[in-house]
C-alpha atoms as a PDB file:
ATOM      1  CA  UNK A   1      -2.543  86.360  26.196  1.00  0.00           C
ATOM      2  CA  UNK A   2       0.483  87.710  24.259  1.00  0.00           C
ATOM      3  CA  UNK A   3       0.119  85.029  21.851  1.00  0.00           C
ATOM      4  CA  UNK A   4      -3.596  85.369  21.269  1.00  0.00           C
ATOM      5  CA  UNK A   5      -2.467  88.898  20.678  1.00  0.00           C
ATOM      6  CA  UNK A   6       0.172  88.166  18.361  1.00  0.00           C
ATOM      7  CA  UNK A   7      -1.715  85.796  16.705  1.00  0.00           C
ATOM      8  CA  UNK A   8      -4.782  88.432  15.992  1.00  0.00           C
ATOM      9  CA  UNK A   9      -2.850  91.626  15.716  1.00  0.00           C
ATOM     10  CA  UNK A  10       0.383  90.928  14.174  1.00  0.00           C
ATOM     11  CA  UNK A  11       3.969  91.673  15.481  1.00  0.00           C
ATOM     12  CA  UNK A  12       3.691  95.481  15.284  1.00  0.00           C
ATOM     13  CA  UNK A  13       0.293  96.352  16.752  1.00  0.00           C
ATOM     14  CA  UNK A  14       1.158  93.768  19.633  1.00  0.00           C
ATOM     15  CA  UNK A  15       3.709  96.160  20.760  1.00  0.00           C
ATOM     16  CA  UNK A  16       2.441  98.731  20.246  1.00  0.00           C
ATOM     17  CA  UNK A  17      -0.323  97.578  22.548  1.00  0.00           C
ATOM     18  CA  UNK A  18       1.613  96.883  25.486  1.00  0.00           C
ATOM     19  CA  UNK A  19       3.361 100.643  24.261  1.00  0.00           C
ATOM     20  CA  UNK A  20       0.194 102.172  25.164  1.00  0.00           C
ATOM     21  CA  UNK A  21      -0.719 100.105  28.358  1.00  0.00           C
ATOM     22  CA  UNK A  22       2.602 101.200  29.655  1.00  0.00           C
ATOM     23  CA  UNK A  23       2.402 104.656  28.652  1.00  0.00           C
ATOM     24  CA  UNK A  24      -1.457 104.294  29.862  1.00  0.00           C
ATOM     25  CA  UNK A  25       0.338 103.423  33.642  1.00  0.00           C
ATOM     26  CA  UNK A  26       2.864 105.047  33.850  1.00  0.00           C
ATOM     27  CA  UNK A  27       0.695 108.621  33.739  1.00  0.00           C
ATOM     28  CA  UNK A  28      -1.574 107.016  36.585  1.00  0.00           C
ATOM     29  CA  UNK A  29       1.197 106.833  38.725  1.00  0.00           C
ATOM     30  CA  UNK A  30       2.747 110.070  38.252  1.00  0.00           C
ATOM     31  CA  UNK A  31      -0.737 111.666  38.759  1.00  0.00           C
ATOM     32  CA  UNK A  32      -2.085 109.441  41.386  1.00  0.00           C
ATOM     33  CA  UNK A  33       0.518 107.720  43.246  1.00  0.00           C
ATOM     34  CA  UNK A  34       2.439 110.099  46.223  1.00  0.00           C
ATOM     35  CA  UNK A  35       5.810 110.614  46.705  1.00  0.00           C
ATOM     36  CA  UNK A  36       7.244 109.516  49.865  1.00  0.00           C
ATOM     37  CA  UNK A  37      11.061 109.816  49.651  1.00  0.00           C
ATOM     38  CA  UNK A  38      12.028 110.897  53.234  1.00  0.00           C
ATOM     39  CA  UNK A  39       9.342 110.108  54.985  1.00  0.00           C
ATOM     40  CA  UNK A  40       8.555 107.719  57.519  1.00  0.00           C
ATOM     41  CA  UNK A  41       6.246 104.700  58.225  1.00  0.00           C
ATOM     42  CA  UNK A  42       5.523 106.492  61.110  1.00  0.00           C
ATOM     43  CA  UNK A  43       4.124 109.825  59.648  1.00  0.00           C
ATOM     44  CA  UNK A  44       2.610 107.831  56.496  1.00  0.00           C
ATOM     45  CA  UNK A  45       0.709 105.847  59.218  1.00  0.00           C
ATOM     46  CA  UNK A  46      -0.399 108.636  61.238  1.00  0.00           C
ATOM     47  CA  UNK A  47      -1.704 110.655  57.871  1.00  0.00           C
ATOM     48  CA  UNK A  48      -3.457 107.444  57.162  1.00  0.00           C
ATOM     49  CA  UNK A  49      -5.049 106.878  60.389  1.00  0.00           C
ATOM     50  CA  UNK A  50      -6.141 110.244  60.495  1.00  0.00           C
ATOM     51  CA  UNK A  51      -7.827 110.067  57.234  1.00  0.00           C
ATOM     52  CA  UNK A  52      -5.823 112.565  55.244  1.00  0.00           C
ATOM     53  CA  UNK A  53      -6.349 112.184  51.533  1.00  0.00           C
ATOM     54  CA  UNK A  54      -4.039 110.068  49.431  1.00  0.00           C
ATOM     55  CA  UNK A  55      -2.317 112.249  47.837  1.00  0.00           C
ATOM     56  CA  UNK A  56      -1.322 114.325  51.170  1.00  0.00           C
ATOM     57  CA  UNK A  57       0.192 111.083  52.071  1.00  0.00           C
ATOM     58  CA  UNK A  58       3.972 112.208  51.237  1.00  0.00           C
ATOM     59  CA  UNK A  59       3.705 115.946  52.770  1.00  0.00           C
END
């Protein structure tokens, strides 16, 4: 894959490719993905079971 890329793109747009995928991620999971610093398994599990949406998850 990186090659094919290289090979069709050139050096510079192949980075910046993967730039943009990264970039592209790493706004999904500060949007999307919930922080649970100092919580436990226990109380994630329980929010879980009890259907509470994801992004309640970590309060």
């Amino acid at each position: 894959t990186f090659l094919t890329l290289l090979n069709h793109f050139g050096h510079a747009n192949t980075f910046w490719l993967y730039a943009a995928f990264n970039l592209a991620f790493l706004l999904f999971t500060w949007a999307l993905v919930p922080e649970t610093k100092g919580v436990t398994l226990e109380h994630i599990e329980c929010k879980l079971m009890d259907g509470a949406p994801l992004r309640d998850i970590g309060r």
